[in-house]
N, C-alpha and C. Protein backbone atom coordinates (compact mmCIF):
# COMPACT_ATOMS: atom_id res chain seq x y z
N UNK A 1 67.21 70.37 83.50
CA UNK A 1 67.88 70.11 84.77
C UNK A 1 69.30 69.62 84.49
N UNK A 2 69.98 70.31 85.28
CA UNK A 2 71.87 69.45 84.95
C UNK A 2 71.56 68.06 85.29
N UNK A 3 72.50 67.40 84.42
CA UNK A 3 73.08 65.94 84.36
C UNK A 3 73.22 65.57 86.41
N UNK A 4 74.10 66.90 86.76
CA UNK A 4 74.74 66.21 87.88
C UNK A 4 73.62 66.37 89.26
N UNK A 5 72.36 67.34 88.92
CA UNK A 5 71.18 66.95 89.98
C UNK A 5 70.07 66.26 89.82
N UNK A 6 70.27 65.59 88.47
CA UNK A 6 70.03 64.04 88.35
C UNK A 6 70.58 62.91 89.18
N UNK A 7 71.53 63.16 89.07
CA UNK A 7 72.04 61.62 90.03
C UNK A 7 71.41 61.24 91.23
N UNK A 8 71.68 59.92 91.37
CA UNK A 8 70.78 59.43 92.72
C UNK A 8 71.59 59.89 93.94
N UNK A 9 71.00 60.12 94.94
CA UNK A 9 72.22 60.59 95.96
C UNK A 9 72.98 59.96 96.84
N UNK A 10 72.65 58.40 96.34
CA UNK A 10 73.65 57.27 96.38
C UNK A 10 74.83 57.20 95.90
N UNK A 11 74.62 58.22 94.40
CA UNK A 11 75.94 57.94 93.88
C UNK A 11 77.00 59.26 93.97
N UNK A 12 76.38 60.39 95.01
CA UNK A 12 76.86 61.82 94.61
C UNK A 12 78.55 61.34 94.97
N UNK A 13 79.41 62.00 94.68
CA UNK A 13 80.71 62.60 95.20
C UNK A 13 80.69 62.75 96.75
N UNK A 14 82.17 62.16 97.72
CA UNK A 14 81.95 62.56 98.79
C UNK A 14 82.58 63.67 98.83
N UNK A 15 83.04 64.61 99.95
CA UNK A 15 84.05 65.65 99.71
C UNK A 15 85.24 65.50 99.94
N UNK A 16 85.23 64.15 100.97
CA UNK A 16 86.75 63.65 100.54
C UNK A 16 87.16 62.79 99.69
N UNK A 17 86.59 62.33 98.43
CA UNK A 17 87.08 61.85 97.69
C UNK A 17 86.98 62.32 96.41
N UNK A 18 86.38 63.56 96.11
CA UNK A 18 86.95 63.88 95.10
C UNK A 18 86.48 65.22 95.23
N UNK A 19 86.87 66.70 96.33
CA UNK A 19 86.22 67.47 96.29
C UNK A 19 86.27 68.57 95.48
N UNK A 20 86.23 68.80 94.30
CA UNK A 20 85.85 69.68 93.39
C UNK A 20 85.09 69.15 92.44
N UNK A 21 84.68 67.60 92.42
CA UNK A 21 83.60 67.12 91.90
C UNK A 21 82.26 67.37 92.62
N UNK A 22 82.62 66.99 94.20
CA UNK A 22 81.80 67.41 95.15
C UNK A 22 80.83 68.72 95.21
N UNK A 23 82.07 69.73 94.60
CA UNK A 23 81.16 70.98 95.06
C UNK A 23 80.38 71.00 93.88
N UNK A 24 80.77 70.94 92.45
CA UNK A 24 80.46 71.15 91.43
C UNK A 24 78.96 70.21 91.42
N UNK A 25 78.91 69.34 92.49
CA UNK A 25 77.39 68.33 92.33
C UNK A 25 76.69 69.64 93.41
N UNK A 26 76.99 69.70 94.29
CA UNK A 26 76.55 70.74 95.20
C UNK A 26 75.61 71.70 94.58
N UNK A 27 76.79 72.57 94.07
CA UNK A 27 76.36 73.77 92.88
C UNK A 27 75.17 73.09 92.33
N UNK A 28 75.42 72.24 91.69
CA UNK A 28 73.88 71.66 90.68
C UNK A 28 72.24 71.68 91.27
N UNK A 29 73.24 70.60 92.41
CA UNK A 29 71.68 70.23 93.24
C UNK A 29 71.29 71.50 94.07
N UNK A 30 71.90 72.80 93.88
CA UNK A 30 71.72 73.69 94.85
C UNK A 30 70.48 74.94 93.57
N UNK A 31 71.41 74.79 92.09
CA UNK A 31 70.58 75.17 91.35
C UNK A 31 69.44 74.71 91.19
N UNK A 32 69.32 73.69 90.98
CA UNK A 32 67.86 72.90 90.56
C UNK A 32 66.98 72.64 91.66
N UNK A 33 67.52 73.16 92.73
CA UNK A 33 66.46 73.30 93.92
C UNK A 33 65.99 71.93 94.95
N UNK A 34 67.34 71.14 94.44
CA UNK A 34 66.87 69.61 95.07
C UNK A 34 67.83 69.75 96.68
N UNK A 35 66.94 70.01 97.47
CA UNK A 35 67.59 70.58 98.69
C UNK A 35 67.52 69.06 99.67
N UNK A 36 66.96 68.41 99.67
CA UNK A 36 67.00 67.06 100.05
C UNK A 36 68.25 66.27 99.98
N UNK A 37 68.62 66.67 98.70
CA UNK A 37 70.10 65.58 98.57
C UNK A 37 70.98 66.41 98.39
N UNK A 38 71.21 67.54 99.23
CA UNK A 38 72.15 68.24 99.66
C UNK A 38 73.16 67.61 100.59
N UNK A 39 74.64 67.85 100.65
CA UNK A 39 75.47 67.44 101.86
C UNK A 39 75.31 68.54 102.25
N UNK A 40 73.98 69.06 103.13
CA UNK A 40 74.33 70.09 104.20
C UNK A 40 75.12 70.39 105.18
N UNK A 41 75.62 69.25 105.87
CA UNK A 41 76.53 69.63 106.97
C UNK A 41 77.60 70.10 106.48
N UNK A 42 78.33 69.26 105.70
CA UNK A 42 79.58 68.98 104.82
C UNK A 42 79.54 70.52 103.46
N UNK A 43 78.69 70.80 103.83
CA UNK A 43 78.28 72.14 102.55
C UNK A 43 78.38 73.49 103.88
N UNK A 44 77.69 73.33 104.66
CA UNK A 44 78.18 74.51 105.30
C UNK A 44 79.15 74.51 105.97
N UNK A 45 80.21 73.49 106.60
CA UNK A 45 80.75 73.62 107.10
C UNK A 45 82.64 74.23 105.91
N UNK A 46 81.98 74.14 104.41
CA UNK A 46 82.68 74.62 103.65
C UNK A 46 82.26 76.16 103.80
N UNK A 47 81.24 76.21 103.68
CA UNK A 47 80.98 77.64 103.36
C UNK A 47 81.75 78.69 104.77
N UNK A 48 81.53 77.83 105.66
CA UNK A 48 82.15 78.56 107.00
C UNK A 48 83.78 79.28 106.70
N UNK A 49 84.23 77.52 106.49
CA UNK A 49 85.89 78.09 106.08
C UNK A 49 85.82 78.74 104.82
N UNK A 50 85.17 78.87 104.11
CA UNK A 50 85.72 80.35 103.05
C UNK A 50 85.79 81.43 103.86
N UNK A 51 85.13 81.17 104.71
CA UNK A 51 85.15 83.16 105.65
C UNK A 51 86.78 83.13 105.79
N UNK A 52 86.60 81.66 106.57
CA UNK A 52 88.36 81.60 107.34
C UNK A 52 89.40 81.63 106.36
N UNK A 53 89.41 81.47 104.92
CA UNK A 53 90.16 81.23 104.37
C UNK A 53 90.68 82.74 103.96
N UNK A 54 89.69 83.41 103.77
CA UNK A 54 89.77 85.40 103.62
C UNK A 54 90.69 85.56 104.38
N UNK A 55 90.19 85.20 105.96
CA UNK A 55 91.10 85.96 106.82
C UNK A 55 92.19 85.40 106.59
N UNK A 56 92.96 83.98 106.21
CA UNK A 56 93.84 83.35 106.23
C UNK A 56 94.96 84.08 105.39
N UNK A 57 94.21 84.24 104.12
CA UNK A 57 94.46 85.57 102.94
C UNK A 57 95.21 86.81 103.63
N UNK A 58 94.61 87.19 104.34
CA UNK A 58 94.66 88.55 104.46
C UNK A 58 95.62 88.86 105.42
N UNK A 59 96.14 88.01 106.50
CA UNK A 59 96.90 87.83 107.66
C UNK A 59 98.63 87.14 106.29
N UNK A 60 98.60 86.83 105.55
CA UNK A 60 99.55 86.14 104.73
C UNK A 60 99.83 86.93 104.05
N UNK A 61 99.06 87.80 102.93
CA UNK A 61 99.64 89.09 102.66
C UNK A 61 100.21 90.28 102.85
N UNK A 62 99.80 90.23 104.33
CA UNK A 62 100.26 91.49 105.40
C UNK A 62 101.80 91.08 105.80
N UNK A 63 101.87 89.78 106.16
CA UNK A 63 102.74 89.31 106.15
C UNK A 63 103.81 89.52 105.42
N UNK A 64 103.69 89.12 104.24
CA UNK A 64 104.48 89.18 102.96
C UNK A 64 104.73 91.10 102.76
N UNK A 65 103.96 91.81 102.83
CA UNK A 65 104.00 93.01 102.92
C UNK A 65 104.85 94.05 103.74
N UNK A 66 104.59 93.21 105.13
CA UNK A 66 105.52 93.75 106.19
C UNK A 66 107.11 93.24 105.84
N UNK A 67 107.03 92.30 105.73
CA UNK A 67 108.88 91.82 105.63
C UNK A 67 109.28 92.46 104.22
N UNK A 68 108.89 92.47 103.05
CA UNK A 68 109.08 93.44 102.20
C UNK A 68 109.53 94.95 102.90
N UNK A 69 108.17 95.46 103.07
CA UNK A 69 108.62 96.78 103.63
C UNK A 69 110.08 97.04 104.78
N UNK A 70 110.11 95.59 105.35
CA UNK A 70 111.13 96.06 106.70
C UNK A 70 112.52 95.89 105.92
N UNK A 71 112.46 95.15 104.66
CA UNK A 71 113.65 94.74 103.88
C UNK A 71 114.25 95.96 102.95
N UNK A 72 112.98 96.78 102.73
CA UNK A 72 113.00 97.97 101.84
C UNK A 72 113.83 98.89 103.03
N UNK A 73 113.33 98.68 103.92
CA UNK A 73 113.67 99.89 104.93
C UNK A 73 115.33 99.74 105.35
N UNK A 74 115.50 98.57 105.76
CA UNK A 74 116.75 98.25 106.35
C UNK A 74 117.90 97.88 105.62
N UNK A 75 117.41 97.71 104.35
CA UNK A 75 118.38 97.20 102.89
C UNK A 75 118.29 97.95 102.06
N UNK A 76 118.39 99.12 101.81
CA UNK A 76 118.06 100.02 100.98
C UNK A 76 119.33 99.90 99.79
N UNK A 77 120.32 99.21 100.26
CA UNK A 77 121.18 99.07 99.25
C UNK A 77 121.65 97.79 98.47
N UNK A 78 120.23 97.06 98.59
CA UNK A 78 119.84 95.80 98.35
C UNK A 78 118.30 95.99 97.41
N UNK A 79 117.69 97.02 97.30
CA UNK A 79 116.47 97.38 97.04
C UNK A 79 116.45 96.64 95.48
N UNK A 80 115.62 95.90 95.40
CA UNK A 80 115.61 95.61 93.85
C UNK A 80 114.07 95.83 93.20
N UNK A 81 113.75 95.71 92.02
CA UNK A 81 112.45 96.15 91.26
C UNK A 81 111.76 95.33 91.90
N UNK A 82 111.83 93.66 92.04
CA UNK A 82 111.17 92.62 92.52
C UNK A 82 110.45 92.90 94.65
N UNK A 83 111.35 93.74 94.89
CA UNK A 83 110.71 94.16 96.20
C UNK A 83 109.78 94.86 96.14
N UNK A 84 109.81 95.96 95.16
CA UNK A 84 108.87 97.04 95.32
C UNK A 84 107.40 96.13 94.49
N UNK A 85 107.46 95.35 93.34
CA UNK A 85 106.41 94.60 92.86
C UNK A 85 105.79 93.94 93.95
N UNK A 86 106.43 93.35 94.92
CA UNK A 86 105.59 92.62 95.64
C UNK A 86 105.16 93.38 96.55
N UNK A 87 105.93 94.28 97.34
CA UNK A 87 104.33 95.17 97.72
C UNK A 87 103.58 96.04 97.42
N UNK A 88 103.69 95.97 96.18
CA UNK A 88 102.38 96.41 95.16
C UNK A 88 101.46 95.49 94.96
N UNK A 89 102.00 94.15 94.65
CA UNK A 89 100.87 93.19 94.81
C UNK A 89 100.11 93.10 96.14
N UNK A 90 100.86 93.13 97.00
CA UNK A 90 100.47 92.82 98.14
C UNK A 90 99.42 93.69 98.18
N UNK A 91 99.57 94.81 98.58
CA UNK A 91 98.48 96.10 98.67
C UNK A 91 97.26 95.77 98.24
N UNK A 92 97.22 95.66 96.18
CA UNK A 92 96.32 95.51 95.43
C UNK A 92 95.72 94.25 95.96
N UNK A 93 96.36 93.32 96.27
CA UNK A 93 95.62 92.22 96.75
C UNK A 93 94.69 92.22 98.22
N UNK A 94 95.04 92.68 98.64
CA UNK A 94 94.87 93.02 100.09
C UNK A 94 93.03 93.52 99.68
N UNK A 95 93.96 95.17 99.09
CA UNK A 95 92.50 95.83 98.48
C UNK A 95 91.37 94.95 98.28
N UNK A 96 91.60 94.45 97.29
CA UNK A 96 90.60 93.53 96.32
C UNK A 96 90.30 92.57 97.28
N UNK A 97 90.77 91.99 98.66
CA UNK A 97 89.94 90.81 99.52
C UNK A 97 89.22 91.72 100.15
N UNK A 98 89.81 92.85 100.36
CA UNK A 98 88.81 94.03 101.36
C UNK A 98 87.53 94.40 100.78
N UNK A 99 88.12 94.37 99.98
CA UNK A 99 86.50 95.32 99.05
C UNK A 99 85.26 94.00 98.62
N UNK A 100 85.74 92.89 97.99
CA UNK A 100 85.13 91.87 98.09
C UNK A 100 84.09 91.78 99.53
N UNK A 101 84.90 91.65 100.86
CA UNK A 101 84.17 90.94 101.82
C UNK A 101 84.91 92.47 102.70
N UNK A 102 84.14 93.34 102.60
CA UNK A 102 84.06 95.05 103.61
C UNK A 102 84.01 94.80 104.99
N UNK A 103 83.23 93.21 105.61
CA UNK A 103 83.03 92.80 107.07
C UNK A 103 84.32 92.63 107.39
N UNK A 104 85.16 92.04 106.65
CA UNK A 104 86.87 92.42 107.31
C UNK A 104 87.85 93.28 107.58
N UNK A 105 87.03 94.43 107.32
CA UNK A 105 87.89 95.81 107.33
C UNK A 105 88.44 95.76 108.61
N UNK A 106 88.41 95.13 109.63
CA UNK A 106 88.77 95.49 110.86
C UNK A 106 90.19 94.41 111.09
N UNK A 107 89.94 93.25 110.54
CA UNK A 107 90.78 92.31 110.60
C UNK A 107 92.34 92.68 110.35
N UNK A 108 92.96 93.34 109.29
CA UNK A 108 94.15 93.15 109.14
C UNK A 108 94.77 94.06 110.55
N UNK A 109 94.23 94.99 110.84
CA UNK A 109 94.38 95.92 112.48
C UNK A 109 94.80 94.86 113.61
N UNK A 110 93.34 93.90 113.72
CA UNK A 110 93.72 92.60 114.51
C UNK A 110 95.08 91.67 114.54
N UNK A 111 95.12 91.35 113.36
CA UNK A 111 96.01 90.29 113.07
C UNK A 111 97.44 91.08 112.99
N UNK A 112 97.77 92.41 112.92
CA UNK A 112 98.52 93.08 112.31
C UNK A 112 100.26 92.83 113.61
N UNK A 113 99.82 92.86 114.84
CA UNK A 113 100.96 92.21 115.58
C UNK A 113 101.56 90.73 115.32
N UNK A 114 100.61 89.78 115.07
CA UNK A 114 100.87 88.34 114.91
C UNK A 114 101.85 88.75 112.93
N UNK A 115 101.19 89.23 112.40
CA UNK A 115 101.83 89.28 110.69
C UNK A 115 103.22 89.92 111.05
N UNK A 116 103.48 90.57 111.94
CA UNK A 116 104.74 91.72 111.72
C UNK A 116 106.00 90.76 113.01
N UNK A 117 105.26 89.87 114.04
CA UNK A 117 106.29 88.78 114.29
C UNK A 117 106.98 88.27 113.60
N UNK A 118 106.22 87.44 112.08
CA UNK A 118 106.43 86.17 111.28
C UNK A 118 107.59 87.22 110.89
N UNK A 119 107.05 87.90 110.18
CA UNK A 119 107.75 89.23 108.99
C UNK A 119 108.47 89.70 109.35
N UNK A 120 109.05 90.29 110.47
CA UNK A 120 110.70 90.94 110.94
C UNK A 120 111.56 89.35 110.78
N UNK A 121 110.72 87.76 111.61
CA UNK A 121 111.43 86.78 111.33
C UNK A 121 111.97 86.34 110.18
N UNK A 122 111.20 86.51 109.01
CA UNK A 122 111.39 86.33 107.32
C UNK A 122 112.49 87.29 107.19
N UNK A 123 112.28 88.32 107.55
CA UNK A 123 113.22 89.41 107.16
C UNK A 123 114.59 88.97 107.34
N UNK A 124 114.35 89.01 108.17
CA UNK A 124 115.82 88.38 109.23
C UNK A 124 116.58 87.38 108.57
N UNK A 125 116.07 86.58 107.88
CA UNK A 125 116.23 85.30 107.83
C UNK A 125 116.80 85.71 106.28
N UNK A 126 116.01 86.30 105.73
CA UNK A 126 116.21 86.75 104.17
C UNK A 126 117.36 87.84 104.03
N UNK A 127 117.74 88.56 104.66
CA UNK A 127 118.56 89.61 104.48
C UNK A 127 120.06 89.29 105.36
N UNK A 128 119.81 88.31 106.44
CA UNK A 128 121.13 88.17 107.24
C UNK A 128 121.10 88.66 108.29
N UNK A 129 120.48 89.74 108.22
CA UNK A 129 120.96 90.88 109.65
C UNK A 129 120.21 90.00 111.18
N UNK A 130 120.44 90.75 111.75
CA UNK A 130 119.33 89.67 113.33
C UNK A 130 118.53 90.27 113.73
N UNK A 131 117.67 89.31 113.85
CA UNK A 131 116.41 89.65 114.15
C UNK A 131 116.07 90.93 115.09
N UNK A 132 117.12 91.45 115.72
CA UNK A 132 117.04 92.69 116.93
C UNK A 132 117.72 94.04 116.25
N UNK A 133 117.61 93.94 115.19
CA UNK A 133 117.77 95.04 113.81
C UNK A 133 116.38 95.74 113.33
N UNK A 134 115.85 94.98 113.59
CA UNK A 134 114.39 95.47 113.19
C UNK A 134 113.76 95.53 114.76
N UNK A 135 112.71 96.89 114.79
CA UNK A 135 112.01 97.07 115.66
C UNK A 135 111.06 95.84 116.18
N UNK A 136 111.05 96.00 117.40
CA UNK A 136 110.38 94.34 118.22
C UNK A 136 109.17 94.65 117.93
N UNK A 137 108.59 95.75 117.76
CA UNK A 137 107.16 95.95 117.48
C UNK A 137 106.96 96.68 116.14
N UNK A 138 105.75 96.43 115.76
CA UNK A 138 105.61 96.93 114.01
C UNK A 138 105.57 98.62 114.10
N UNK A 139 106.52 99.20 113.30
CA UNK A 139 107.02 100.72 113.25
C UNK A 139 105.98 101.36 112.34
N UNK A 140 105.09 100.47 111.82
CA UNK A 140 104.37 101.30 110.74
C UNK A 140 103.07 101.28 111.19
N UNK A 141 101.96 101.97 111.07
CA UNK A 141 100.21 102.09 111.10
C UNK A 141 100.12 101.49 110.08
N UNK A 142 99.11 100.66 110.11
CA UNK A 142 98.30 100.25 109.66
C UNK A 142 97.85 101.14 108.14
N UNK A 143 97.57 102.22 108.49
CA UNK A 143 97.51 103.62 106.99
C UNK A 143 98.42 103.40 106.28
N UNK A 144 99.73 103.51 106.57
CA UNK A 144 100.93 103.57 106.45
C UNK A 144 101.37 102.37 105.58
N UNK A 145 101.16 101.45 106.18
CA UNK A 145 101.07 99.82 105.58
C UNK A 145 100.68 99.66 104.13
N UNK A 146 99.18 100.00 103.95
CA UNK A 146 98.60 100.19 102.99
C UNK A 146 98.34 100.96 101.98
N UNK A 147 99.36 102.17 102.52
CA UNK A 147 99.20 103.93 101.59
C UNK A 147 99.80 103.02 100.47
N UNK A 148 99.80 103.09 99.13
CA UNK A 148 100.75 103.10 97.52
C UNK A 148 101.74 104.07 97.74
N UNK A 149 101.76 104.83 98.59
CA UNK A 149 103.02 105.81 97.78
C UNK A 149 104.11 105.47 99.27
N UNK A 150 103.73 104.93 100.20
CA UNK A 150 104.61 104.78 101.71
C UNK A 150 105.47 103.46 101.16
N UNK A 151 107.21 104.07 101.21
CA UNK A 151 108.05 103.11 101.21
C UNK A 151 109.00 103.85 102.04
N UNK A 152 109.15 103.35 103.37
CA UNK A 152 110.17 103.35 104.48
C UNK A 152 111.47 103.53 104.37
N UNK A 153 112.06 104.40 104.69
CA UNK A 153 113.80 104.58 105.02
C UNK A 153 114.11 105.49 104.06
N UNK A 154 115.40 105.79 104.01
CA UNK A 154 115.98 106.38 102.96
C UNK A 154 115.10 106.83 101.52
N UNK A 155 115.45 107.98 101.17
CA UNK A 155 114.85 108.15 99.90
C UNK A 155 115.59 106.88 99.29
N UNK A 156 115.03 107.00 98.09
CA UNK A 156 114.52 105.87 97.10
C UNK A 156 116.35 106.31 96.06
N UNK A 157 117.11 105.38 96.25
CA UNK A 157 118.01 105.49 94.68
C UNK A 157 117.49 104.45 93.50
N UNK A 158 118.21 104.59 92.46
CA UNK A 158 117.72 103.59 91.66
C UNK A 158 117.39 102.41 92.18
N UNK A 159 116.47 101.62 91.59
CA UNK A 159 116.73 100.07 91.98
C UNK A 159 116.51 99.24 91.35
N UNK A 160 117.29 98.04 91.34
CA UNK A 160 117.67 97.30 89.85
C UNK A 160 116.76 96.00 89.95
């Protein structure tokens, strides 16, 4: 039996005072089957926000994705290697929360007006131009968003 579903459950970890000790007692007492001295409430109400934290993920990358792309589009003579990396990350990342948890496939669609507000604002903010330079509503699908080979505006010149 682990050390840590030994302990009395007088002495466990709370989760606000030291929570990654917390979970790590959790984990234990969850292995060894001691369901009694579980913080159930305090345990599911973690497990809840991991869902939320996906979506939190996934609405932040889109984000980051969209103002990229609108920066690619509208700055094309500003285009540097570091733009196009990040929405490559973005994508791949995106992917990989999708495929992980498939029940969110619907989500970035949802969230996809609220991400492309923040993101023309970033844009804006990052490039100079005003905010009424970029379309008031998101110019791209969702497909489009996420294709690897879709980069907006002008063909592509070098970019440094």
């Amino acid at each position: 039996m682990p050390k840590l579903a030994e302990r009395p459950p007088g002495a466990a970890a709370s989760s606000e005072a030291d929570f990654y000790r917390w979970t790590q007692e959790q984990a234990a007492l969850l292995r060894a089957g001691r369901w009694s001295a579980l913080d159930r409430d305090a345990l599911a109400e973690e497990i809840a926000d991991l869902g939320g934290s996906q979506k939190s993920e996934i609405r932040s990358r889109l984000t980051v994705l969209l103002q990229h792309l609108l920066k690619w589009e509208f700055q094309p003579q500003h285009r540097k290697y570091g733009w196009r990396a990040t929405i490559i990350e973005q994508r791949v990342s995106l992917a990989d929360v999708l495929e992980m948890s498939p029940s969110l496939g619907r989500w970035p669609g949802e969230v996809l007006a609220r991400a492309y507000r923040l993101a023309r604002v970033r844009a804006a903010e990052e490039t100079g131009l005003p905010e009424q330079a970029f379309p008031a509503a998101c110019p791209y699908s969702l497909d489009r968003i996420l294709d690897d080979g879709f980069y907006p505006g002008p063909e592509e010149r070098d970019v440094v």
